[in-house]
C-alpha atoms as a PDB file:
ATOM      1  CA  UNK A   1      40.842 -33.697  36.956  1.00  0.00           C
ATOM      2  CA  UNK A   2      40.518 -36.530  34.462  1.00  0.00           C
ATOM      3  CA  UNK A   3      41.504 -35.610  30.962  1.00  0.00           C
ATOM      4  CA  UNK A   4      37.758 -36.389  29.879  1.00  0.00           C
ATOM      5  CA  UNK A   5      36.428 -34.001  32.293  1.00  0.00           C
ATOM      6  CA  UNK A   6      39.110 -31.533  30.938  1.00  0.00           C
ATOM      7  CA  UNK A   7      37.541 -32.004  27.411  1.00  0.00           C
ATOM      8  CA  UNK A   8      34.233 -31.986  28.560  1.00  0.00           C
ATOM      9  CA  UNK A   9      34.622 -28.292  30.080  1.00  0.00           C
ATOM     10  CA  UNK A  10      36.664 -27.055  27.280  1.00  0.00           C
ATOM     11  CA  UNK A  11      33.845 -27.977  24.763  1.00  0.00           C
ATOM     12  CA  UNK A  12      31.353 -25.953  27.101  1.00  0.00           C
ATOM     13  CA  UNK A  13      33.988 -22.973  27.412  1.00  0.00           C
ATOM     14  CA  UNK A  14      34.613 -22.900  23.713  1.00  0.00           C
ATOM     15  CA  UNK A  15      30.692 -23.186  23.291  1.00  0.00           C
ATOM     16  CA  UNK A  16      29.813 -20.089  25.858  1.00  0.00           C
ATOM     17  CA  UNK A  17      32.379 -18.170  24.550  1.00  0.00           C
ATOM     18  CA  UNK A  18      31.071 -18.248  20.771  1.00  0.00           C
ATOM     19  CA  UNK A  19      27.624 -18.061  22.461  1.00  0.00           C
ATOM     20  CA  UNK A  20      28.683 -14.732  23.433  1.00  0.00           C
ATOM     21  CA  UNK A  21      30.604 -13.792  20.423  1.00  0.00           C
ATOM     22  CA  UNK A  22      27.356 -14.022  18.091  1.00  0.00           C
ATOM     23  CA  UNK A  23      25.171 -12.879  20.348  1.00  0.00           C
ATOM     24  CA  UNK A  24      27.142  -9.593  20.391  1.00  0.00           C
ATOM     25  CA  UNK A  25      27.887  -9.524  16.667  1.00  0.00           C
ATOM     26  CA  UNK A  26      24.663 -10.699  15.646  1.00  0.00           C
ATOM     27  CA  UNK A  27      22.125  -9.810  18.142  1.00  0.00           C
ATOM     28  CA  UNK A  28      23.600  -6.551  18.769  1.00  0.00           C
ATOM     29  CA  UNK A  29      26.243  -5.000  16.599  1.00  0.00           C
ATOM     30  CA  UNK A  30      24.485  -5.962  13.051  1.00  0.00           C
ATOM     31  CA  UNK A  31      20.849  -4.732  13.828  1.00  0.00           C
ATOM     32  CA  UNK A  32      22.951  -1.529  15.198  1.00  0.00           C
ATOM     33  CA  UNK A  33      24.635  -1.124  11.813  1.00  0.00           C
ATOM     34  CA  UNK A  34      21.915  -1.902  10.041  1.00  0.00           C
ATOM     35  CA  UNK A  35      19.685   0.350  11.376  1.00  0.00           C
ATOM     36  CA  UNK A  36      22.102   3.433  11.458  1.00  0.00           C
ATOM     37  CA  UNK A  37      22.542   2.398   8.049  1.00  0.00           C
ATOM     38  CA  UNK A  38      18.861   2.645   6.667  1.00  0.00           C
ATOM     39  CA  UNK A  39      18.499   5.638   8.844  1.00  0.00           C
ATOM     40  CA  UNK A  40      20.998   7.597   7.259  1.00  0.00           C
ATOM     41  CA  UNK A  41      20.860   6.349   3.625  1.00  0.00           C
ATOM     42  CA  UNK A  42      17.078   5.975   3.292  1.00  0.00           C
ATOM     43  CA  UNK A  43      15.060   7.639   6.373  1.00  0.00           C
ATOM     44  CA  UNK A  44      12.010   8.213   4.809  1.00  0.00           C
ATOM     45  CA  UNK A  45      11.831   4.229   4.076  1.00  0.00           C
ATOM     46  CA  UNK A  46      13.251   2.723   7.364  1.00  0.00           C
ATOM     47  CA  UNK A  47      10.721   4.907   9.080  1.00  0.00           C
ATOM     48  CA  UNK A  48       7.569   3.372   7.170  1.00  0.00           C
ATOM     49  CA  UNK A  49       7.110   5.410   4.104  1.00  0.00           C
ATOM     50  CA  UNK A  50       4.765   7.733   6.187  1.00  0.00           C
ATOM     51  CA  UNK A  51       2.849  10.127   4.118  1.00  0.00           C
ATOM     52  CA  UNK A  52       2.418  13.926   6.545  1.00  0.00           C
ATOM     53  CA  UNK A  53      -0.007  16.652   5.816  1.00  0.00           C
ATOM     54  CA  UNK A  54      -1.421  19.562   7.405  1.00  0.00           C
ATOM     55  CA  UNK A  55      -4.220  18.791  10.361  1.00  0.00           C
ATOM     56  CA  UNK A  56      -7.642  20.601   9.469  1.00  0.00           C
ATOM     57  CA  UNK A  57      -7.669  23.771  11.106  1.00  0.00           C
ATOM     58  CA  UNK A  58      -4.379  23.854  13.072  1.00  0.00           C
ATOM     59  CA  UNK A  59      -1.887  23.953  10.153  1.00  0.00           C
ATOM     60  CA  UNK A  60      -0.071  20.982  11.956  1.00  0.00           C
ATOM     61  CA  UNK A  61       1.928  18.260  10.403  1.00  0.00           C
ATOM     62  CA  UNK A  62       0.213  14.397  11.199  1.00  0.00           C
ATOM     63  CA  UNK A  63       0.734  11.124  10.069  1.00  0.00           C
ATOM     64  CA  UNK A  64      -2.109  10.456   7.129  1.00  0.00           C
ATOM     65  CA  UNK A  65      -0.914   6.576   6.183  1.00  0.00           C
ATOM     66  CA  UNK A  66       1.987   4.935   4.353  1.00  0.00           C
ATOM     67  CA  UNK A  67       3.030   5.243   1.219  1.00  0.00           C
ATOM     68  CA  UNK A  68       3.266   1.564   1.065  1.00  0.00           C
ATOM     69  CA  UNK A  69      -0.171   0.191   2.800  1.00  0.00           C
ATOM     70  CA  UNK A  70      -3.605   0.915   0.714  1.00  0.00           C
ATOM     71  CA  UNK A  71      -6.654   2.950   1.948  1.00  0.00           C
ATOM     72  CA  UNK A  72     -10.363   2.474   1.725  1.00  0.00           C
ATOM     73  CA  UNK A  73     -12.231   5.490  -0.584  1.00  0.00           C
ATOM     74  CA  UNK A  74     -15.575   3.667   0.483  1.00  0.00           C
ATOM     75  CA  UNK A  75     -18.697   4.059   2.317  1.00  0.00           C
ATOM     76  CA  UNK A  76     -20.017   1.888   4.987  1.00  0.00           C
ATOM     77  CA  UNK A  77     -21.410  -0.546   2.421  1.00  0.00           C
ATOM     78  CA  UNK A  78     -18.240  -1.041   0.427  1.00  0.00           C
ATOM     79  CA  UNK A  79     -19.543   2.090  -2.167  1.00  0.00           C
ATOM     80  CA  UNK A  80     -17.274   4.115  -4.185  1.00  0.00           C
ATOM     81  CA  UNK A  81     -16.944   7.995  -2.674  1.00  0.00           C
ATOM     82  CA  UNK A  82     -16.577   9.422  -6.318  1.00  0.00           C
ATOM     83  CA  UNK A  83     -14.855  12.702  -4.803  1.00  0.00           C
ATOM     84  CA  UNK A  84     -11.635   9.950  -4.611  1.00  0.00           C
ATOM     85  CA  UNK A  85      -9.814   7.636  -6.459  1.00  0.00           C
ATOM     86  CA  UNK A  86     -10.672   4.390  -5.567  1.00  0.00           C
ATOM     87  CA  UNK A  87      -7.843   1.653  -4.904  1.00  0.00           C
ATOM     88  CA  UNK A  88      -7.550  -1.620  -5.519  1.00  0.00           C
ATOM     89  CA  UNK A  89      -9.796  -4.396  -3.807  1.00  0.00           C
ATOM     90  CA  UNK A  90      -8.473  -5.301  -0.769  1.00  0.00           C
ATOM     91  CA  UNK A  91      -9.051  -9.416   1.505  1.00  0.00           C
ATOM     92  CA  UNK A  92      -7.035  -7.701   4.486  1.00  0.00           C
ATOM     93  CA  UNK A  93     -10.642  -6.941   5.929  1.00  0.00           C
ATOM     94  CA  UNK A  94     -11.487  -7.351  10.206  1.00  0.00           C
ATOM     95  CA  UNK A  95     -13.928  -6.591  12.178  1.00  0.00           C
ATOM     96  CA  UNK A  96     -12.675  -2.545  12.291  1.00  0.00           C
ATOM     97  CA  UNK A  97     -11.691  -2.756   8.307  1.00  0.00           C
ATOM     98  CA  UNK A  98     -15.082  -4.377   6.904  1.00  0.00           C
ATOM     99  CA  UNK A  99     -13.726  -2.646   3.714  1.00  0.00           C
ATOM    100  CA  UNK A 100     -10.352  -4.069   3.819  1.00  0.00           C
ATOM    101  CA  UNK A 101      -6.565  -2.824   4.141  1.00  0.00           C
ATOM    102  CA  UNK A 102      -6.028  -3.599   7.984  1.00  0.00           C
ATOM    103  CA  UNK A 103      -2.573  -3.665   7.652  1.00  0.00           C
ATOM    104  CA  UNK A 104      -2.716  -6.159  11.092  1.00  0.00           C
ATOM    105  CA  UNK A 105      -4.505  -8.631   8.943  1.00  0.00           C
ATOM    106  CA  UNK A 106      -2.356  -8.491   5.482  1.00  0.00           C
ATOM    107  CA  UNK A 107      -3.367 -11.608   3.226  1.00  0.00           C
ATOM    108  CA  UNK A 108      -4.822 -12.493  -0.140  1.00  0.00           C
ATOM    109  CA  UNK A 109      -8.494 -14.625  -0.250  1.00  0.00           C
ATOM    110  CA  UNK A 110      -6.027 -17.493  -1.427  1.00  0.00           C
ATOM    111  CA  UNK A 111      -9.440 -17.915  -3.652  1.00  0.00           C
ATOM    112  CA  UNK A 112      -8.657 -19.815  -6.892  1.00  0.00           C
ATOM    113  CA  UNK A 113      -9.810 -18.427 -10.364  1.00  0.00           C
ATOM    114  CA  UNK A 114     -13.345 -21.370 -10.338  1.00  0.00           C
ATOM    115  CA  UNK A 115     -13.781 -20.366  -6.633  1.00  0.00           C
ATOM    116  CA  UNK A 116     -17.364 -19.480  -6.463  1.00  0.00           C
ATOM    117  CA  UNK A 117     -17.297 -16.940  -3.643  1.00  0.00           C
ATOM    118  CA  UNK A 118     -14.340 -15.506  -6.228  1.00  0.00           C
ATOM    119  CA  UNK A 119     -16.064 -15.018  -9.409  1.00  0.00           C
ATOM    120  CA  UNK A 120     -19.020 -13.422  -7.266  1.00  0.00           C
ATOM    121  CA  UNK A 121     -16.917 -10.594  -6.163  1.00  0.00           C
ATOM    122  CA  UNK A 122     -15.473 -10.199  -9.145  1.00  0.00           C
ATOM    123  CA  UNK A 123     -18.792  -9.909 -10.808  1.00  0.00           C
ATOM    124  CA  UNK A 124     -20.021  -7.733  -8.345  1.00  0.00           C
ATOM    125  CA  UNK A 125     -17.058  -5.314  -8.565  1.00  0.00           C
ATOM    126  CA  UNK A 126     -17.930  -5.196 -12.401  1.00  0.00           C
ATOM    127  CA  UNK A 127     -21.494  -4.557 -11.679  1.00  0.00           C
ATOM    128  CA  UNK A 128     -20.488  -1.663  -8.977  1.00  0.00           C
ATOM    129  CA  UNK A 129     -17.849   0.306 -11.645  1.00  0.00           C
ATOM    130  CA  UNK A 130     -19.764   0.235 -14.593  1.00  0.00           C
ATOM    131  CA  UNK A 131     -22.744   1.612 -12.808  1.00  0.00           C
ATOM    132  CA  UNK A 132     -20.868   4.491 -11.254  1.00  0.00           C
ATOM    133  CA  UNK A 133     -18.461   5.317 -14.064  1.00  0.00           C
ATOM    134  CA  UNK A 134     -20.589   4.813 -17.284  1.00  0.00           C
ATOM    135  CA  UNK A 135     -17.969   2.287 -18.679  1.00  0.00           C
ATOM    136  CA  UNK A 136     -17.928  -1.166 -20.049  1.00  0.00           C
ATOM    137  CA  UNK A 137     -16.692  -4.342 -18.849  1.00  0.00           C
ATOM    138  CA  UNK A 138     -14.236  -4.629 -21.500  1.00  0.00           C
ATOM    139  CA  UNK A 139     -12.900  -1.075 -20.660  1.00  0.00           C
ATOM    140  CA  UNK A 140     -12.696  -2.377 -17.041  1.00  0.00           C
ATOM    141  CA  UNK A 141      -8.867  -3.308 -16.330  1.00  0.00           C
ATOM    142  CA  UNK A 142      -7.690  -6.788 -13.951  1.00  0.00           C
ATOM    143  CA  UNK A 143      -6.054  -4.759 -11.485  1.00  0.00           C
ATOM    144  CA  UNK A 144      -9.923  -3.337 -10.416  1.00  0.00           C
ATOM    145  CA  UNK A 145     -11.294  -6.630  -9.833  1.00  0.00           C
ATOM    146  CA  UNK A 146      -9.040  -8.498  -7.735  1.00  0.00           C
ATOM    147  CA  UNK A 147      -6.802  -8.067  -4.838  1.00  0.00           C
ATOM    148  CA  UNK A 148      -3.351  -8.467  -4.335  1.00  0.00           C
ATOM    149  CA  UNK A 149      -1.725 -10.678  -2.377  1.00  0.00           C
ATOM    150  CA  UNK A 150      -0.962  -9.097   0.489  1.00  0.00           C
ATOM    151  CA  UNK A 151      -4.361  -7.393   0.663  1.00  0.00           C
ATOM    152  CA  UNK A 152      -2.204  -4.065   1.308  1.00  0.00           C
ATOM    153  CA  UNK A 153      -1.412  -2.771  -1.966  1.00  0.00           C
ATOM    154  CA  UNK A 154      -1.335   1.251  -2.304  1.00  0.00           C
ATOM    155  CA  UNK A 155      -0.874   1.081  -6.013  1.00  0.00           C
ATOM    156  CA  UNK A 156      -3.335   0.851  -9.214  1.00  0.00           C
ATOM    157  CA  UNK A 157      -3.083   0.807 -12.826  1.00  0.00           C
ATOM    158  CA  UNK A 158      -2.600   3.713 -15.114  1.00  0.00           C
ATOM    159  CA  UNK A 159      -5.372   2.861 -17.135  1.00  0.00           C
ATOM    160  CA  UNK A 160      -7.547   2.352 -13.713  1.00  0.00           C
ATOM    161  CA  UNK A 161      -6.320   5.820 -12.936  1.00  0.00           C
ATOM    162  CA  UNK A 162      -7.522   7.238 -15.857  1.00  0.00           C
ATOM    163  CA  UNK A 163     -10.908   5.316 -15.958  1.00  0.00           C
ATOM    164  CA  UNK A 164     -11.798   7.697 -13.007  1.00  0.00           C
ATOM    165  CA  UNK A 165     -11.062  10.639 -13.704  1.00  0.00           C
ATOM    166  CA  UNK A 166     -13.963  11.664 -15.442  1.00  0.00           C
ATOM    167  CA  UNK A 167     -16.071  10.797 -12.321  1.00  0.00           C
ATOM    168  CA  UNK A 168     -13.925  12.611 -10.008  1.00  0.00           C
ATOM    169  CA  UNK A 169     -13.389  15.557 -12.056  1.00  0.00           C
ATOM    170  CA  UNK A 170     -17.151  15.697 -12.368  1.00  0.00           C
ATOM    171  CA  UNK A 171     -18.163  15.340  -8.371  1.00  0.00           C
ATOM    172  CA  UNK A 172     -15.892  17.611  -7.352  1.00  0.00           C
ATOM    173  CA  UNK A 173     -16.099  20.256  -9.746  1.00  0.00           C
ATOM    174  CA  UNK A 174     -13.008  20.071 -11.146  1.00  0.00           C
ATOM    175  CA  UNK A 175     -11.580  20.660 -15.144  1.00  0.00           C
ATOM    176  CA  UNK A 176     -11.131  16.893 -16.519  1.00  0.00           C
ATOM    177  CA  UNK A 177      -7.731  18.349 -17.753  1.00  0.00           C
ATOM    178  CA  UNK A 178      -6.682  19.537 -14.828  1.00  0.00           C
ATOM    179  CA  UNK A 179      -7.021  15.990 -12.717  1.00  0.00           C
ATOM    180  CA  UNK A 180      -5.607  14.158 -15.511  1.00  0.00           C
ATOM    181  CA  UNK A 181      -2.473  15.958 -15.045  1.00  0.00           C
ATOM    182  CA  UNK A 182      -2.793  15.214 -11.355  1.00  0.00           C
ATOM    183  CA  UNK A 183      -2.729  11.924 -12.128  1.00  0.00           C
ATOM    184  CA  UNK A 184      -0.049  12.099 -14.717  1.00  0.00           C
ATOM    185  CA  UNK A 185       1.779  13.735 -11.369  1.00  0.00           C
ATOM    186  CA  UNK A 186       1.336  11.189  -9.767  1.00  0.00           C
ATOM    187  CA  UNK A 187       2.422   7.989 -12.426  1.00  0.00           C
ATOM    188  CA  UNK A 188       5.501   5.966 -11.313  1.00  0.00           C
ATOM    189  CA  UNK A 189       7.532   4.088 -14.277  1.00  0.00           C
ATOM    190  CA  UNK A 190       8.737   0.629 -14.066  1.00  0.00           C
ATOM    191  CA  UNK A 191      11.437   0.004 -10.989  1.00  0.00           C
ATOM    192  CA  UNK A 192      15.216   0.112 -11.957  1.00  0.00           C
ATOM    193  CA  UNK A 193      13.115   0.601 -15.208  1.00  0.00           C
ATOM    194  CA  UNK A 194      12.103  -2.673 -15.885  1.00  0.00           C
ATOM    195  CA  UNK A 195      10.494  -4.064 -13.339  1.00  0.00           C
ATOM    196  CA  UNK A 196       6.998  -4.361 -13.088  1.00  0.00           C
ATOM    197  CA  UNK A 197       4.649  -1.866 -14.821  1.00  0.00           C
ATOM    198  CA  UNK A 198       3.865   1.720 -14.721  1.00  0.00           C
ATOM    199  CA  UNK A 199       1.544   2.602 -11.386  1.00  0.00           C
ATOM    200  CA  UNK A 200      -0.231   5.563  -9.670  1.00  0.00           C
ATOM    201  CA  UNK A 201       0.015   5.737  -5.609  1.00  0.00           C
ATOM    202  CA  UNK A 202      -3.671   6.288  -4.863  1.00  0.00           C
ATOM    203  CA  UNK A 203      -3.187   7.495  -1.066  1.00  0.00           C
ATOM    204  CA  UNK A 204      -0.799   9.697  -2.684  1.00  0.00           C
ATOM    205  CA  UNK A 205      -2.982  10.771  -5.489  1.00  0.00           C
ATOM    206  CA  UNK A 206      -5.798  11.584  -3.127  1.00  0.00           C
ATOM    207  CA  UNK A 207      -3.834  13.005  -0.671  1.00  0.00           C
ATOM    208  CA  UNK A 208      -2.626  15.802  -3.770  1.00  0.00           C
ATOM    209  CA  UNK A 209      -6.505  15.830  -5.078  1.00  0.00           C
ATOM    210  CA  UNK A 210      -7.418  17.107  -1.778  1.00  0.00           C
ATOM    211  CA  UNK A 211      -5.325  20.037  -1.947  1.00  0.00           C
ATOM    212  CA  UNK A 212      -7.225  20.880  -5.205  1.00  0.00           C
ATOM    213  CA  UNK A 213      -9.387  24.108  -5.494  1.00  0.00           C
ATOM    214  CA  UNK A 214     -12.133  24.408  -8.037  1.00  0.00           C
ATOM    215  CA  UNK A 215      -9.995  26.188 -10.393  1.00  0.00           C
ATOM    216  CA  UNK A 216      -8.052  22.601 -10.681  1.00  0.00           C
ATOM    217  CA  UNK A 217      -4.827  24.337  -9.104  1.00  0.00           C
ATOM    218  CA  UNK A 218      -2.762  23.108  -6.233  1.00  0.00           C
END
């Protein structure tokens, strides 16, 4: 066998053989580790955050969302239900999520701030909470006007939080007191603390306001 030939096949062993060699580490072994990893140290997390209750009228555990992916508190047309907390606007909307949060269709309007079609949804979220909470534009914070970026955010401002309670105390029949400690529950801090800003989980919140009697106790 000429010597080039010789080379020629060693390059293609040598190439097979690390082929193989990553393919095992890396295709195989890491995702291995690194899933028996998450699993162990944070289940709850590598399993999607899911947030369980109780089915109505069996008493058994279900999957109600994610701790981590936003829900719709509307009606049909996009109205607050003023029994809930209402989350953040949401562009993740489809055909089967008019209202938004389809977690299949996660994006921002990627609308800038003289965008037309962007300053008329803002205006007309203004319009909708001042009418059904009594309040001001001025008292009306950022975070209840515009959506994130990913569409998909579970998370509003304290002062957004707190903005509602009066409404929801009032439709359900509940002590103002006794939600605003719900909420107060329910209010994260700043990651690592630092990072970011305070934040209430609304799926979260309403998930805990549901278990609410009249008498404002859990």
């Amino acid at each position: 066998m000429p010597s080039t030939t010789r080379a020629t096949v060693r390059q293609y062993w040598v190439a097979i053989r690390a082929m193989v060699v990553l393919t095992v580490a890396l295709g195989v072994a890491y995702p291995l580790v690194i899933t028996g990893v998450g699993q162990l140290a944070f289940p709850a997390q590598s399993n999607g955050s899911k947030i369980t209750g109780d089915a109505p009228g069996s008493g058994n555990p279900v999957v109600l969302g994610s701790a981590l992916i936003g829900q719709s508190f509307t009606d049909g047309e996009g109205k607050p239900l003023t029994q809930w907390f209402q989350s953040r606007p949401s562009a993740a909307t489809s055909d089967s999520a008019p209202n938004g949060y389809d977690a299949n269709a996660s994006l921002g309007s990627n609308w800038g701030p003289n965008n037309p079609d962007l300053v008329n949804a803002i205006n007309d979220r203004r319009n909708i909470i001042e009418r059904t909470y009594g309040v001001s534009a001025d008292q009306i914070p950022v975070d209840a006007l515009t959506a994130s970026a990913s569409g998909l955010d579970p998370d509003i401002s304290i002062a957004y939080a707190r903005l509602q309670i009066e409404k929801v105390a009032s439709t359900r029949g509940l002590s103002e007191a006794s939600v605003r400690k719900l909420v107060d529950r329910n209010t994260h801090g700043r990651d690592l603390g630092y990072l970011g800003q305070p934040y209430v989980n609304v799926v979260q919140l309403n998930l805990d306001l549901s278990k609410m009697d009249p008498d404002g106790d859990n």
